[in-house]
N, C-alpha and C. Protein backbone atom coordinates (compact mmCIF):
# COMPACT_ATOMS: atom_id res chain seq x y z
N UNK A 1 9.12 4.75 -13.20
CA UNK A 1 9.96 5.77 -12.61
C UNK A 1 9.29 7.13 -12.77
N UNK A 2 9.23 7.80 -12.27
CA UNK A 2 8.68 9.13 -11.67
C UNK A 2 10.34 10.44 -11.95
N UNK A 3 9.43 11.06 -13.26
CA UNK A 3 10.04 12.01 -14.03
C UNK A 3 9.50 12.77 -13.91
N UNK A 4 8.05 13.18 -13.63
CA UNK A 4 7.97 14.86 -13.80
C UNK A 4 6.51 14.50 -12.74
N UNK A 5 6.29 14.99 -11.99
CA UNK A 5 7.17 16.60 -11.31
C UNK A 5 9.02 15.30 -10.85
N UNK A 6 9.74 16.52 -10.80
CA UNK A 6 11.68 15.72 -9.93
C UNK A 6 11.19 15.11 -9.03
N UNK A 7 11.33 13.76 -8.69
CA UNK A 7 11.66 13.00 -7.09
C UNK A 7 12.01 13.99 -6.46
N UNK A 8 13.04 14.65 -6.54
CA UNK A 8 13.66 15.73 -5.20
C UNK A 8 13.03 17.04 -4.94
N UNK A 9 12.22 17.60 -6.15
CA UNK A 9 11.04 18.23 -5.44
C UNK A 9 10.16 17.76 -4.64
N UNK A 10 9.44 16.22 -5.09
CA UNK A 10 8.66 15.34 -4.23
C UNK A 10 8.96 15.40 -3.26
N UNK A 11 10.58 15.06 -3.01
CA UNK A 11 10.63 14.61 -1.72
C UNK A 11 10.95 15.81 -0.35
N UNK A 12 11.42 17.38 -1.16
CA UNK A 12 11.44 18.45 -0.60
C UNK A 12 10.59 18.25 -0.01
N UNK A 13 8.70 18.33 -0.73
CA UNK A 13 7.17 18.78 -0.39
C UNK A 13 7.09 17.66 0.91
N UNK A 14 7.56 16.62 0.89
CA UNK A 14 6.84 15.26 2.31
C UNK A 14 8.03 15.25 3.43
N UNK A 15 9.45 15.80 2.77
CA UNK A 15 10.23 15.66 3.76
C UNK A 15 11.47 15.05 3.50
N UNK A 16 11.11 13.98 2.80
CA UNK A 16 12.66 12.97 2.29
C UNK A 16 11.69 12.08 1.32
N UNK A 17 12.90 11.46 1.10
CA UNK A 17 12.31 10.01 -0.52
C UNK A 17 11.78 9.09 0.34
N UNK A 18 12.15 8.87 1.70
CA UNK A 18 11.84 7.56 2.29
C UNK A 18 10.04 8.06 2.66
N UNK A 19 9.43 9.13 3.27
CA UNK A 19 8.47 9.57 3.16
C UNK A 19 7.77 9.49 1.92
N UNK A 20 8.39 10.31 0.46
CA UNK A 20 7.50 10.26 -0.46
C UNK A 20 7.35 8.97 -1.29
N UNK A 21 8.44 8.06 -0.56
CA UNK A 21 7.82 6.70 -1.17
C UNK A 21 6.52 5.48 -0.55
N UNK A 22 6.42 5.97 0.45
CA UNK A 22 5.19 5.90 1.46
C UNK A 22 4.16 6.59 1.36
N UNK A 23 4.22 7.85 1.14
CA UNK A 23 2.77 8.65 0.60
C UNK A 23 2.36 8.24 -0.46
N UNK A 24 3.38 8.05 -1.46
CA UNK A 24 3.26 7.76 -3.14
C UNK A 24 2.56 6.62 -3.37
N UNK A 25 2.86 5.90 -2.80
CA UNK A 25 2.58 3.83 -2.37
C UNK A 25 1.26 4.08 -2.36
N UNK A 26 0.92 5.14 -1.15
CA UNK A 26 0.12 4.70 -0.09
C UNK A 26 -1.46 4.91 -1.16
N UNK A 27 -0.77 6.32 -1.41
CA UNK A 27 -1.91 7.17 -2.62
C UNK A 27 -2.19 6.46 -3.69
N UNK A 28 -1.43 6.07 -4.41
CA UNK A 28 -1.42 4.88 -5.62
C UNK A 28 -2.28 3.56 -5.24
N UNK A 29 -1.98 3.38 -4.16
CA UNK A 29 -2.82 1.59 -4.01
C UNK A 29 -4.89 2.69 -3.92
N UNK A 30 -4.51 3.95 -3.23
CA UNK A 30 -6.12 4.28 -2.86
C UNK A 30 -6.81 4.43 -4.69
N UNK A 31 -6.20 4.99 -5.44
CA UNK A 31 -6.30 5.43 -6.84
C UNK A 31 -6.86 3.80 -7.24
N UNK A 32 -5.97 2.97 -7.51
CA UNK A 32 -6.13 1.53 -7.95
C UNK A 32 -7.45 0.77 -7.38
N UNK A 33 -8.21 0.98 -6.11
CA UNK A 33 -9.17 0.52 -5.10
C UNK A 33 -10.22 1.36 -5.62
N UNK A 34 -10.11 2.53 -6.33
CA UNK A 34 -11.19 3.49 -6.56
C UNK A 34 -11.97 2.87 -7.63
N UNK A 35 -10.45 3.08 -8.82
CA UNK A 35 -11.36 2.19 -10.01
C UNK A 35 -11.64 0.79 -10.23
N UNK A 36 -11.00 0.02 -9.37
CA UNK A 36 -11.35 -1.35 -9.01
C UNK A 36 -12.87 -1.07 -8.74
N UNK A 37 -13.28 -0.37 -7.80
CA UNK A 37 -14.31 -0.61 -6.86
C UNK A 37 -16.05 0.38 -7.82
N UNK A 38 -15.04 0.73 -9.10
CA UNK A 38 -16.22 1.53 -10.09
C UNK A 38 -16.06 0.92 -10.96
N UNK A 39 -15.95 -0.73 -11.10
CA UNK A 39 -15.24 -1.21 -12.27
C UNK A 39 -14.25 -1.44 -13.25
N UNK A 40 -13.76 -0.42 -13.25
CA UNK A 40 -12.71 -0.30 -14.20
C UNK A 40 -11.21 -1.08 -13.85
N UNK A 41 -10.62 -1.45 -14.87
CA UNK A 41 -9.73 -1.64 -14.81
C UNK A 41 -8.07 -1.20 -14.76
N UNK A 42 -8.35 0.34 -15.32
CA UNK A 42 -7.21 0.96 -15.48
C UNK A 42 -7.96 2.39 -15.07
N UNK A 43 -6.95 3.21 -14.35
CA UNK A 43 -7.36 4.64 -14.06
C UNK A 43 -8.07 5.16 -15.93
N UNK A 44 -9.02 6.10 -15.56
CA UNK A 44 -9.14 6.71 -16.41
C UNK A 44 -7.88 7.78 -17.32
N UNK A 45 -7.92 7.68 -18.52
CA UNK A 45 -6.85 8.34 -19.41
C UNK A 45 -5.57 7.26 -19.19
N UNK A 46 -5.55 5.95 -18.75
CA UNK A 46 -4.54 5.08 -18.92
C UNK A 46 -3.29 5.80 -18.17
N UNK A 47 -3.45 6.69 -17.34
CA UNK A 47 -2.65 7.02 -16.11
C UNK A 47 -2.15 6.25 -15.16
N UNK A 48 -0.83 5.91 -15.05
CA UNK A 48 -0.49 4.86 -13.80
C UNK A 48 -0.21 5.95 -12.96
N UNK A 49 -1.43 4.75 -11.69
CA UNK A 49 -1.43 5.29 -10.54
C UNK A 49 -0.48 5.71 -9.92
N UNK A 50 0.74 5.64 -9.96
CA UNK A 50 2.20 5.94 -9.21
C UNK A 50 2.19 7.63 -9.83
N UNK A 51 2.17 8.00 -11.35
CA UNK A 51 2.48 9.20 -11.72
C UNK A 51 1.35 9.64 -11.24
N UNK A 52 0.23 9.63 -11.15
CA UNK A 52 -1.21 10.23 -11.01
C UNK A 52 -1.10 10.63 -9.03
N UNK A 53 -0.38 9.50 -8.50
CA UNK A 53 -0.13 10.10 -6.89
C UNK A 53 1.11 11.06 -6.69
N UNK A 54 1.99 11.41 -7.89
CA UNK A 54 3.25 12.16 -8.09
C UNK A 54 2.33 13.32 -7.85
N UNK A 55 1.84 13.60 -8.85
CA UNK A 55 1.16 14.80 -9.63
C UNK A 55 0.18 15.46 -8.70
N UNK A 56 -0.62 14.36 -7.60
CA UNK A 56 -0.95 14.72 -6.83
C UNK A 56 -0.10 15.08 -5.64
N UNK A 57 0.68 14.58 -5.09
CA UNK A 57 1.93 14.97 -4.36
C UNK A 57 2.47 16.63 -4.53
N UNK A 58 2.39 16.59 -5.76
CA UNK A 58 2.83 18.23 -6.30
C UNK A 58 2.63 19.37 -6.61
N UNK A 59 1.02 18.92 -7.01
CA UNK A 59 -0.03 20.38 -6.75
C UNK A 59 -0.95 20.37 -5.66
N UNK A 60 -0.48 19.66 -4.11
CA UNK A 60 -0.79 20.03 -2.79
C UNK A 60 -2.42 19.28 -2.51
N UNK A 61 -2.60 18.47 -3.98
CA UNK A 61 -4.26 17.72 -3.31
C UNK A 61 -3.80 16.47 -2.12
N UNK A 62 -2.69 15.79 -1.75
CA UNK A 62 -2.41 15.08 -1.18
C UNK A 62 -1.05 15.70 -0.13
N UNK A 63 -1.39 15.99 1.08
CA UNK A 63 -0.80 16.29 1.78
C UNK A 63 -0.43 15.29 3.02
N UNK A 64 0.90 15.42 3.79
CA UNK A 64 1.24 15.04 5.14
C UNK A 64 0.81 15.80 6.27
N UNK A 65 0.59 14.96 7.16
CA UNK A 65 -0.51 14.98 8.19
C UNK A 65 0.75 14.43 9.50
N UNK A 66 1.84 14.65 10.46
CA UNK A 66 1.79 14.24 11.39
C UNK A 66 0.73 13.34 12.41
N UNK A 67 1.46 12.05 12.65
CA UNK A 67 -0.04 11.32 13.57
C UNK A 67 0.15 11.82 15.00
């Protein structure tokens, strides 16, 4: 569960929860493929990828893009 940064700030920044649970997903599986793909097994600093795509969600490195 995703405590800090608030869900409802999250979901202010993408639009709604149903959005930031789709960006969040989306960002989290790319995080997990990274260090899969450099070996590792767990993000560096034992960060789950879900809070690590929050955090990114919240200081603007992962933004929405209209298709």
């Amino acid at each position: 569960m995703i405590n800090n940064p608030p869900i409802d700030d999250l979901a202010e920044k993408v639009g709604s929860k149903y959005a930031l649970c789709v960006i969040a997903s989306k960002r989290a599986r790319q995080l997990i493929d990274h260090a899969q793909n450099q070996g590792l097994t767990d993000l560096p600093g034992k960060v789950k990828p879900l809070s690590e795509a929050a955090v990114e969600i919240q200081s603007g490195k992962v933004t929405v893009s209209k298709y």
